[in-house]
C-alpha atoms as a PDB file:
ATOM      1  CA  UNK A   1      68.670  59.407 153.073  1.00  0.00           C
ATOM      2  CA  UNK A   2      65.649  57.336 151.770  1.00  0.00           C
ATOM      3  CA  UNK A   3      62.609  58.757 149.596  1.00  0.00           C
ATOM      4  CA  UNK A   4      60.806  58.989 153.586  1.00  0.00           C
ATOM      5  CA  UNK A   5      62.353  61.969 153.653  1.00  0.00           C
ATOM      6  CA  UNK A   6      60.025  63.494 150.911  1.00  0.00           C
ATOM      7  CA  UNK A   7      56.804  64.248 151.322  1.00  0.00           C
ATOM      8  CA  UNK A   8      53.204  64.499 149.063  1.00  0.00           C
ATOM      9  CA  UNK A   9      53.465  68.363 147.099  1.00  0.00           C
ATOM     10  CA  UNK A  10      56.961  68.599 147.536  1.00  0.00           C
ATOM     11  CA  UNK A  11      58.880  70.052 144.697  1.00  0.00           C
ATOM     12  CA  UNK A  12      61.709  68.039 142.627  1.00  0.00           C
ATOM     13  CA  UNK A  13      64.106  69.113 140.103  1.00  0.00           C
ATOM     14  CA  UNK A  14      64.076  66.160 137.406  1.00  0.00           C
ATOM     15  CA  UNK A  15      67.980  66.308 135.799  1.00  0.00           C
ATOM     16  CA  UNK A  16      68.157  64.359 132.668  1.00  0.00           C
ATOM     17  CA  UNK A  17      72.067  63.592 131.252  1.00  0.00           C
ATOM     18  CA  UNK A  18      72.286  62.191 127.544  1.00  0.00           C
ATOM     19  CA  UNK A  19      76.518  62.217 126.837  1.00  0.00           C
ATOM     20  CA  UNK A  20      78.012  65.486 127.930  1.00  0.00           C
ATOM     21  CA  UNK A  21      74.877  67.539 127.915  1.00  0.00           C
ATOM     22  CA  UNK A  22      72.043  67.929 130.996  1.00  0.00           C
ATOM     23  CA  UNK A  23      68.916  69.322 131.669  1.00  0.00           C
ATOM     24  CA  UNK A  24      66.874  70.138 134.592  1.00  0.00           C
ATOM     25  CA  UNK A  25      62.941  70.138 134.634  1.00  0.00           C
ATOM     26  CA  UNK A  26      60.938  71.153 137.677  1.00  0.00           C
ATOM     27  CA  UNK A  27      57.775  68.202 138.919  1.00  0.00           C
ATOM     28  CA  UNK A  28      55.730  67.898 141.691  1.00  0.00           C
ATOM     29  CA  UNK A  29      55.907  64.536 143.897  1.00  0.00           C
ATOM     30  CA  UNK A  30      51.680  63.366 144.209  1.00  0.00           C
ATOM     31  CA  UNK A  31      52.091  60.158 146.408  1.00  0.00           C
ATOM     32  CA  UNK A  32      55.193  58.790 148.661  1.00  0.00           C
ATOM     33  CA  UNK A  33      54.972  54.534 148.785  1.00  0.00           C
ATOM     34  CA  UNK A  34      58.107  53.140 150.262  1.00  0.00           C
ATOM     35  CA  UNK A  35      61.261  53.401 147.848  1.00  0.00           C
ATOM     36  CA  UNK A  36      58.771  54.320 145.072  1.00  0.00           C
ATOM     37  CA  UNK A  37      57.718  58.259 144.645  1.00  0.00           C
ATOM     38  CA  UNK A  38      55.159  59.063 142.334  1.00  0.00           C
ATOM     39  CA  UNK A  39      55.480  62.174 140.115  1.00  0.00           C
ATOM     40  CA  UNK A  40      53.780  64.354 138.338  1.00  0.00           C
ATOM     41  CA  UNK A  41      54.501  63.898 134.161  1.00  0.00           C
ATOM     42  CA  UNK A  42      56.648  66.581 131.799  1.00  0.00           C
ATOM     43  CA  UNK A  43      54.993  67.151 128.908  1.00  0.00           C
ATOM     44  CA  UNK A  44      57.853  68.436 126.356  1.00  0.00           C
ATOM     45  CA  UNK A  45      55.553  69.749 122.790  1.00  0.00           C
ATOM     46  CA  UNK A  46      52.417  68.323 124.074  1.00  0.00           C
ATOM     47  CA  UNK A  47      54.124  64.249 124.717  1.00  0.00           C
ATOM     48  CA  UNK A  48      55.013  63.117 127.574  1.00  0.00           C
ATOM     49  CA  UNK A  49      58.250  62.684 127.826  1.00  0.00           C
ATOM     50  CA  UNK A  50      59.908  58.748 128.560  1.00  0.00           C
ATOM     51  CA  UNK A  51      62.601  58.515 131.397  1.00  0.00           C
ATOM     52  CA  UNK A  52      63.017  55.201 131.034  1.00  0.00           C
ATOM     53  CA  UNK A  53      65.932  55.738 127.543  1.00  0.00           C
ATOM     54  CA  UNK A  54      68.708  53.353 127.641  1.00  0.00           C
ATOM     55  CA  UNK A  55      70.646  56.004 125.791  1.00  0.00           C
ATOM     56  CA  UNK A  56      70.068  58.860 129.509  1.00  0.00           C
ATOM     57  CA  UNK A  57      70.441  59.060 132.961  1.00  0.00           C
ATOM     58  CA  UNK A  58      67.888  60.119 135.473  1.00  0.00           C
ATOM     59  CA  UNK A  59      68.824  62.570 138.676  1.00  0.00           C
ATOM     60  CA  UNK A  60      66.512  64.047 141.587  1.00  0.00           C
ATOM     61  CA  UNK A  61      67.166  66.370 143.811  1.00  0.00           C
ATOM     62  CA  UNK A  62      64.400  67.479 146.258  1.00  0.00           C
ATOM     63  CA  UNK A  63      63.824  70.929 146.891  1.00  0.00           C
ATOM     64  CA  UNK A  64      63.823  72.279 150.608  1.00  0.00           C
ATOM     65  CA  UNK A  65      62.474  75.344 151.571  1.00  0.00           C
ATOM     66  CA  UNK A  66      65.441  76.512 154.101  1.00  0.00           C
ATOM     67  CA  UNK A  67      67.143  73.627 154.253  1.00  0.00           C
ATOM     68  CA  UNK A  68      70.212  72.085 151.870  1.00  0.00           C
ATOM     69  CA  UNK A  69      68.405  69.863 148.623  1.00  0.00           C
ATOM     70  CA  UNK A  70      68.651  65.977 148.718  1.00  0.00           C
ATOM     71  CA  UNK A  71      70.317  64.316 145.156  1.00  0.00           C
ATOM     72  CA  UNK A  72      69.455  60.657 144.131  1.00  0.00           C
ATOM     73  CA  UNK A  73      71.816  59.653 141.434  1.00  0.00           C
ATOM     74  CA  UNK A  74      71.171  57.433 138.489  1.00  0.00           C
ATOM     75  CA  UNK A  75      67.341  56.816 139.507  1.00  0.00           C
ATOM     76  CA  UNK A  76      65.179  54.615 137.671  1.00  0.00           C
ATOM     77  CA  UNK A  77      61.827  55.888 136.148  1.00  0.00           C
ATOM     78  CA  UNK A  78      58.954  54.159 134.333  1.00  0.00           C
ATOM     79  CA  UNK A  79      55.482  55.764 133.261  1.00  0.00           C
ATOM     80  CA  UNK A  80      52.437  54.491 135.156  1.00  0.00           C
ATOM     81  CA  UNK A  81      48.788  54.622 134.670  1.00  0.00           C
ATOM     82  CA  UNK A  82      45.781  55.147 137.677  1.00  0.00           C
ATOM     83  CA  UNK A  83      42.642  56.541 136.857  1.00  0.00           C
ATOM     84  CA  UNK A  84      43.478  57.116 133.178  1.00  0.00           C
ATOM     85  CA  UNK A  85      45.983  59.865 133.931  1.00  0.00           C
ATOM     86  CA  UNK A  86      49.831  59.058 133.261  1.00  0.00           C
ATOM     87  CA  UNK A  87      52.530  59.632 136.280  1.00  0.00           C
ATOM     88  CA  UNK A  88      56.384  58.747 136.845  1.00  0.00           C
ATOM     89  CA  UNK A  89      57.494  56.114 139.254  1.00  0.00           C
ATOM     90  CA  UNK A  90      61.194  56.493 140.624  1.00  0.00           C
ATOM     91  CA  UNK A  91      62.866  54.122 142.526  1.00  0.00           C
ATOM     92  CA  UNK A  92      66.250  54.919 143.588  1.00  0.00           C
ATOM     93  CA  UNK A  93      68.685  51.971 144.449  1.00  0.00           C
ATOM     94  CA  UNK A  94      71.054  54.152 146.788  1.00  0.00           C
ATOM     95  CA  UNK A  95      70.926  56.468 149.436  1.00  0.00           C
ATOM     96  CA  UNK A  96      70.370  60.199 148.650  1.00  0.00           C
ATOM     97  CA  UNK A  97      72.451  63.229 150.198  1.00  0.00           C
ATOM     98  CA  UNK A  98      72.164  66.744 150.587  1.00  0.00           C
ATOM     99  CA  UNK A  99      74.304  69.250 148.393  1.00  0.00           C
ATOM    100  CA  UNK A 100      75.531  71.561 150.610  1.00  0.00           C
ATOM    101  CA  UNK A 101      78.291  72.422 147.931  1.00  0.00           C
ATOM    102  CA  UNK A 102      79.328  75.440 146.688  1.00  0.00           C
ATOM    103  CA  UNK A 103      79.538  74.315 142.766  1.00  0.00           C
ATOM    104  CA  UNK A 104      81.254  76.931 140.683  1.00  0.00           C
ATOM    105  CA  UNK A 105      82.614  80.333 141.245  1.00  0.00           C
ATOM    106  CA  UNK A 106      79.969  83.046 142.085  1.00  0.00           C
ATOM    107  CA  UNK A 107      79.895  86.528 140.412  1.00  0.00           C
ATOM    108  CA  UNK A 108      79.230  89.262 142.518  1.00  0.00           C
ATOM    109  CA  UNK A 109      76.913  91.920 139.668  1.00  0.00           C
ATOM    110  CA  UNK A 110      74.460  94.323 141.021  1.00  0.00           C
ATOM    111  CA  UNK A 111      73.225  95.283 137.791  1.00  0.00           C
ATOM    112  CA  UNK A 112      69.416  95.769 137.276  1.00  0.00           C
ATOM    113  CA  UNK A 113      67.355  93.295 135.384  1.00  0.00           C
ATOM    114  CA  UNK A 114      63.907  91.645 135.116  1.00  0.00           C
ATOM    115  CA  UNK A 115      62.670  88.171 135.825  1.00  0.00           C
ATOM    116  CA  UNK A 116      59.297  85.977 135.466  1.00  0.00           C
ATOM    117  CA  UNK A 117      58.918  83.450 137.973  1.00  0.00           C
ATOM    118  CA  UNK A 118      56.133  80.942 136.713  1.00  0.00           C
ATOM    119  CA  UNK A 119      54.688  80.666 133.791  1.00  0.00           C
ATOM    120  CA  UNK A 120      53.054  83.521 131.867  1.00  0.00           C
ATOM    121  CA  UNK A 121      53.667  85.661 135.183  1.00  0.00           C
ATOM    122  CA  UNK A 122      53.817  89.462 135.651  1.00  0.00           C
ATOM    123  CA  UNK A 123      57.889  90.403 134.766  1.00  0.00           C
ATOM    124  CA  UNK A 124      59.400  91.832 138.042  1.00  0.00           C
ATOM    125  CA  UNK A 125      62.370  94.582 138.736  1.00  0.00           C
ATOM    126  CA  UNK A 126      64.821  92.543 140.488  1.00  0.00           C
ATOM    127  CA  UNK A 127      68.886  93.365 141.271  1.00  0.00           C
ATOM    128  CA  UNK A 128      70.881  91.015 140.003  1.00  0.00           C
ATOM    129  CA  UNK A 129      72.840  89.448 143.239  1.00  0.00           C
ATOM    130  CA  UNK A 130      75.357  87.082 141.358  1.00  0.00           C
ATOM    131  CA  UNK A 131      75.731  84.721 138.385  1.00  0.00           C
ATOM    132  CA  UNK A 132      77.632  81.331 138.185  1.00  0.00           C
ATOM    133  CA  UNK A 133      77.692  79.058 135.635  1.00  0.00           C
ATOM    134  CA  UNK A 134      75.131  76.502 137.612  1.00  0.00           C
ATOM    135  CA  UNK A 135      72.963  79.629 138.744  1.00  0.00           C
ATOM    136  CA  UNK A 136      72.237  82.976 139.871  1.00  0.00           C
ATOM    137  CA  UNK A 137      70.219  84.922 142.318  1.00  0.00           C
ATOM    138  CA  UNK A 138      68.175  88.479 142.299  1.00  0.00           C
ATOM    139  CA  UNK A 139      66.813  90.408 145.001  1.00  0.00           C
ATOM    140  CA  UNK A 140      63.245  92.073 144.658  1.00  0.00           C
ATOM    141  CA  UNK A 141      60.270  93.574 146.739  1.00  0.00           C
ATOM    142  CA  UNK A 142      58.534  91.141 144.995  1.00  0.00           C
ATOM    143  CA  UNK A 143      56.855  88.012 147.965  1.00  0.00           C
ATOM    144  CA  UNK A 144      56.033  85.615 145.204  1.00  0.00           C
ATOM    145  CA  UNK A 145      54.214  82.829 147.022  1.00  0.00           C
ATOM    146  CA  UNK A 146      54.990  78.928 146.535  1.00  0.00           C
ATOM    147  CA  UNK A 147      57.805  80.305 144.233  1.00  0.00           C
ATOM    148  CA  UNK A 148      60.523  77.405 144.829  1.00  0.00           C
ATOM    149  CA  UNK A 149      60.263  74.487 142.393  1.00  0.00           C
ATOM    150  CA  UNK A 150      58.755  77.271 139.668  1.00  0.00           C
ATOM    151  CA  UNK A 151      60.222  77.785 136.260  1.00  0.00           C
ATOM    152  CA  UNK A 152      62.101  81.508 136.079  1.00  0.00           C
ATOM    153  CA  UNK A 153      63.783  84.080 133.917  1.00  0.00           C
ATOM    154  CA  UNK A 154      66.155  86.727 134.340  1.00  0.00           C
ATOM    155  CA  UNK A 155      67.003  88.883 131.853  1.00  0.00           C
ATOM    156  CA  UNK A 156      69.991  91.711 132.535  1.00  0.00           C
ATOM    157  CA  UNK A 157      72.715  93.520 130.448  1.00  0.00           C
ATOM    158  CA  UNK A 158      76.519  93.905 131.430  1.00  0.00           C
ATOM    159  CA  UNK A 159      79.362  94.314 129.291  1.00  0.00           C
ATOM    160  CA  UNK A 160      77.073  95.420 126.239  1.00  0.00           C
ATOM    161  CA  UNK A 161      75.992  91.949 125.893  1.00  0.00           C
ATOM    162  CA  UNK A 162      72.202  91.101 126.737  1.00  0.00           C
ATOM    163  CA  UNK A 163      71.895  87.592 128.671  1.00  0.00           C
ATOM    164  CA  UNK A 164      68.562  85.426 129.207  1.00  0.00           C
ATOM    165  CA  UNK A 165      68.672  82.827 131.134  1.00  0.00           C
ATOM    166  CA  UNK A 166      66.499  80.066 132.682  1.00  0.00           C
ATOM    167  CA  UNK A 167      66.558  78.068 135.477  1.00  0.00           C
ATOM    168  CA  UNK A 168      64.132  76.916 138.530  1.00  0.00           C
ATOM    169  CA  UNK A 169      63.800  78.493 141.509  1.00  0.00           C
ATOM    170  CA  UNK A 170      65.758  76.261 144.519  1.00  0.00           C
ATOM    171  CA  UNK A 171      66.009  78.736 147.828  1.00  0.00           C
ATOM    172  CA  UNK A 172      63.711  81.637 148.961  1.00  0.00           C
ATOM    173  CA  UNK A 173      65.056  84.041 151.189  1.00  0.00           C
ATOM    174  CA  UNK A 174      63.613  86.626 152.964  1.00  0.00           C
ATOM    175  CA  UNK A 175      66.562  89.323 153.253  1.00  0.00           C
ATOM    176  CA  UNK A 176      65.121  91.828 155.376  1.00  0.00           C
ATOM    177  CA  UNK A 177      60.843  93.259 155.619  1.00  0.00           C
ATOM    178  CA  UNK A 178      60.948  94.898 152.272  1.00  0.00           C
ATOM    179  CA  UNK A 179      63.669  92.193 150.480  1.00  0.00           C
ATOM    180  CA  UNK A 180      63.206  88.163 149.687  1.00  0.00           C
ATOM    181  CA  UNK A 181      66.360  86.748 147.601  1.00  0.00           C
ATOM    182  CA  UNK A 182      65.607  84.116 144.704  1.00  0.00           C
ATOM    183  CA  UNK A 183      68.309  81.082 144.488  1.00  0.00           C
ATOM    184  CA  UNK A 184      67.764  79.517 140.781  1.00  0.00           C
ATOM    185  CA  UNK A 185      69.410  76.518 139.230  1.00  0.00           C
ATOM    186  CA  UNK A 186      70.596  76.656 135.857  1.00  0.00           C
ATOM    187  CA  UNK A 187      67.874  74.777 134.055  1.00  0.00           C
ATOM    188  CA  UNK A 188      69.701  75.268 130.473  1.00  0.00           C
ATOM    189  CA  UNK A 189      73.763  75.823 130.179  1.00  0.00           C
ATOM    190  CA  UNK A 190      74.666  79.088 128.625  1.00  0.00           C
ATOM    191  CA  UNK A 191      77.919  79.335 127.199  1.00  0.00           C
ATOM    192  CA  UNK A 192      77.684  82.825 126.498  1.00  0.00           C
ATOM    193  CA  UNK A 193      77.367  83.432 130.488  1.00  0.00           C
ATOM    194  CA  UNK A 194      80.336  81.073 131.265  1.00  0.00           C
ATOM    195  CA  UNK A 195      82.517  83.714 129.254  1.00  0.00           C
ATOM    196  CA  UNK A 196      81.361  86.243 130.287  1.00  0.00           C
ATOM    197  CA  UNK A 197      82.181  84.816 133.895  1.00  0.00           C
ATOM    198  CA  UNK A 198      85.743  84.577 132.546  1.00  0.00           C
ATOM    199  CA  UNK A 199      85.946  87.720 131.082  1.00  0.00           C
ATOM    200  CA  UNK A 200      85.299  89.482 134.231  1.00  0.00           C
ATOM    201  CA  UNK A 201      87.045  87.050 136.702  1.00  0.00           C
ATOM    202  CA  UNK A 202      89.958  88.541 133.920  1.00  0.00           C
ATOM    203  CA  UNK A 203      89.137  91.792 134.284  1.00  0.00           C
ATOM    204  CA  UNK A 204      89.795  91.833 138.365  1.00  0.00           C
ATOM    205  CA  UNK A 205      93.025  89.863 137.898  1.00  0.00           C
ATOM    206  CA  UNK A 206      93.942  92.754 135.522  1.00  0.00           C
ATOM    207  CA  UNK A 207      92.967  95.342 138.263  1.00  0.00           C
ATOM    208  CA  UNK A 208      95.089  93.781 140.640  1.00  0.00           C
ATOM    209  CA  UNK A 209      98.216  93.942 138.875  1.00  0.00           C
ATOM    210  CA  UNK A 210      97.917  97.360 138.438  1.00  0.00           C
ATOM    211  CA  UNK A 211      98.462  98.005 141.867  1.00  0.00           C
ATOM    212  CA  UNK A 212     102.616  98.642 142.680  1.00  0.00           C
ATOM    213  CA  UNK A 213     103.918  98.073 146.085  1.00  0.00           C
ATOM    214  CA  UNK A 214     106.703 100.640 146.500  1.00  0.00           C
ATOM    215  CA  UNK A 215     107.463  99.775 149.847  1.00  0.00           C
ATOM    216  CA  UNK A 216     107.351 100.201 153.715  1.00  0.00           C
ATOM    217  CA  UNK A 217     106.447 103.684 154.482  1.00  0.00           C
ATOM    218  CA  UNK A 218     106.057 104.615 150.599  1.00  0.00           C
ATOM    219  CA  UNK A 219     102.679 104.155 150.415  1.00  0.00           C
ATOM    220  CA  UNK A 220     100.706 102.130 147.431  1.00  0.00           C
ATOM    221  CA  UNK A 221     101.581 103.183 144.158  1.00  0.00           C
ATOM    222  CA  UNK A 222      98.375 102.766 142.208  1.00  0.00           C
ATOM    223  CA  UNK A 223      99.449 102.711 137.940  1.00  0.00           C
ATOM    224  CA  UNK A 224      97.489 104.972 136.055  1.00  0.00           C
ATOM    225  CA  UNK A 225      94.682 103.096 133.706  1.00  0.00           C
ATOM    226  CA  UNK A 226      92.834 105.012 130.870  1.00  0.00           C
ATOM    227  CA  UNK A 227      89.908 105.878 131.323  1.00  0.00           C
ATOM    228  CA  UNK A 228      87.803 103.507 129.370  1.00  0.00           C
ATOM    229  CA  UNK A 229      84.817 104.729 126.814  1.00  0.00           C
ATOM    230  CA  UNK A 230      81.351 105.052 128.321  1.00  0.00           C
ATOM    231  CA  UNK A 231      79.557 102.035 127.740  1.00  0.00           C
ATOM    232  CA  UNK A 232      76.877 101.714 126.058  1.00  0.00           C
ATOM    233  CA  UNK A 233      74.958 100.125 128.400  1.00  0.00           C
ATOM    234  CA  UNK A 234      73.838 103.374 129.837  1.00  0.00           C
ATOM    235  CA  UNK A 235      71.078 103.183 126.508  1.00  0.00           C
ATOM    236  CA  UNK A 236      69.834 100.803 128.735  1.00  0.00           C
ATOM    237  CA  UNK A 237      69.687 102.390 132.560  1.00  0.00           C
ATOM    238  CA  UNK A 238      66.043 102.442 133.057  1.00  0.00           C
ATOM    239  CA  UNK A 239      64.085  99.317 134.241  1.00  0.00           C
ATOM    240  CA  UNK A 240      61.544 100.349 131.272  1.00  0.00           C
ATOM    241  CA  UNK A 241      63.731  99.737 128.981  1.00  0.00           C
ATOM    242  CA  UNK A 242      65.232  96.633 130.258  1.00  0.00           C
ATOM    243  CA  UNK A 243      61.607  95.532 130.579  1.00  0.00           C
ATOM    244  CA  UNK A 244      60.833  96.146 127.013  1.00  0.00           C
ATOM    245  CA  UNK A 245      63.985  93.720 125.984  1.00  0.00           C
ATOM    246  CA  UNK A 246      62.580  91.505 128.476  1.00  0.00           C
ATOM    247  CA  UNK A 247      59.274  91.396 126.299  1.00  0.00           C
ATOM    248  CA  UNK A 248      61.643  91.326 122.591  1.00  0.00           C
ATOM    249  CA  UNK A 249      63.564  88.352 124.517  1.00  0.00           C
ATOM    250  CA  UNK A 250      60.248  86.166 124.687  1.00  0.00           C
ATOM    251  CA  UNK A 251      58.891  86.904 121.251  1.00  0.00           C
ATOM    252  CA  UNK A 252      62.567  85.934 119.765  1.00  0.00           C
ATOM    253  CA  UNK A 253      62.149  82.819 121.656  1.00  0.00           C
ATOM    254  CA  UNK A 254      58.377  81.954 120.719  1.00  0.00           C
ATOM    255  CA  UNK A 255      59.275  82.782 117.218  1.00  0.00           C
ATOM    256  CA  UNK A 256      61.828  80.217 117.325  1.00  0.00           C
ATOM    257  CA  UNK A 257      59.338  77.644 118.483  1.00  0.00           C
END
């Protein structure tokens, strides 16, 4: 698949890899001309920020509403001028193809939580569908328009341990008339969510085992496990509350800044 395929507005995930680490920024394609596709700029502390490194290479993958994304690898990128305003020009040298793949083990959660989509947005109550360490998605009543290609947050607790993460929004679903599911792409790895992946891909191995087969016509023989303590995540049941860590989350981070 060619850069025909895209089209003037449509939204791109920009994935820049320097060594073993990546990051994904969302842009906005302005103008398609031939193998060339023009791009809005990312502006990272108020400078625009140069694609062109010898030291990094430059992904794309175009967002679809509905429909599987398309990944260029290894594009090339230079900063251009028209009109005195600054854009990207990337030219890709091979074909492009759409992900349809599954990358990492999804984790089923269910937990409540609140997320932002856009920037300096109203925080909504969402469920937390899944995590994986590329993603995760959340269900809300919430019909945020022109939401895919947007910057988001989700913030939830499980296990006692508070997670914030961010990604973009890739897929928009509309689950039912009062539902619309949020697919997001990991914009920054968390390693803290990757163990806590583990941890509870542990715990249902553990589960498992516990269960005894005693034979045909003997029924399952389930082991007795103690009951564990309460968590204390219950401090944190109410979407108010989760909402006010949501807030504490953001200051932490602008404080940081």
């Amino acid at each position: 698949m060619t850069f025909t395929e895209a089209r003037a507005g449509d939204n791109l995930i920009i994935q820049i890899v320097f060594g073993k680490q990546n990051m994904d920024l969302p842009s906005k394609i302005i103008d398609v001309r031939g193998q060339n596709l023009i791009v809005d700029i990312i502006y990272l502390d108020k400078k625009m920020l140069n694609l062109s490194s010898e030291h990094i290479r430059v992904h794309l993958m175009l967002i679809r509403e509905g429909k599987a994304p398309i990944v260029w690898k290894n594009v090339a990128c230079k900063i251009i001028k028209e009109n005195e305003q600054a854009f990207y020009q990337i030219t890709s040298y091979s074909e492009g193809y759409e992900n349809n793949r599954r990358e990492a083990f999804r984790l089923y959660i269910g937990n409540d939580g609140v997320a932002q989509i856009g920037i300096n947005k109203k925080a909504l109550e969402v469920i937390v569908r899944d995590v994986s360490e590329n993603g995760f998605s959340f269900v809300t009543s919430i019909d945020v328009k022109m939401a895919v290609g947007e910057p988001v947050r989700l913030v939830f607790i499980d296990l006692d341990i508070t997670f914030s993460l961010m990604g973009i929004v890739v897929r928009k679903v509309n689950v039912n008339e009062k539902e619309v599911l949020y697919g997001c792409k990991l914009s920054v790895k968390n390693d803290k969510l990757l163990k806590y992946i583990n941890n509870k891909q542990r715990q249902t191995i553990s589960a498992n085992k516990n269960k005894e087969y005693k034979g045909p016509g003997m029924g399952t023989k389930v082991s007795k496990v103690k009951k564990k303590k309460e968590s204390k995540k219950n401090r944190y049941e109410t979407t108010a509350e989760i909402k006010n860590l949501f807030v504490k989350v953001l200051h932490e981070d602008n404080n940081e800044k």
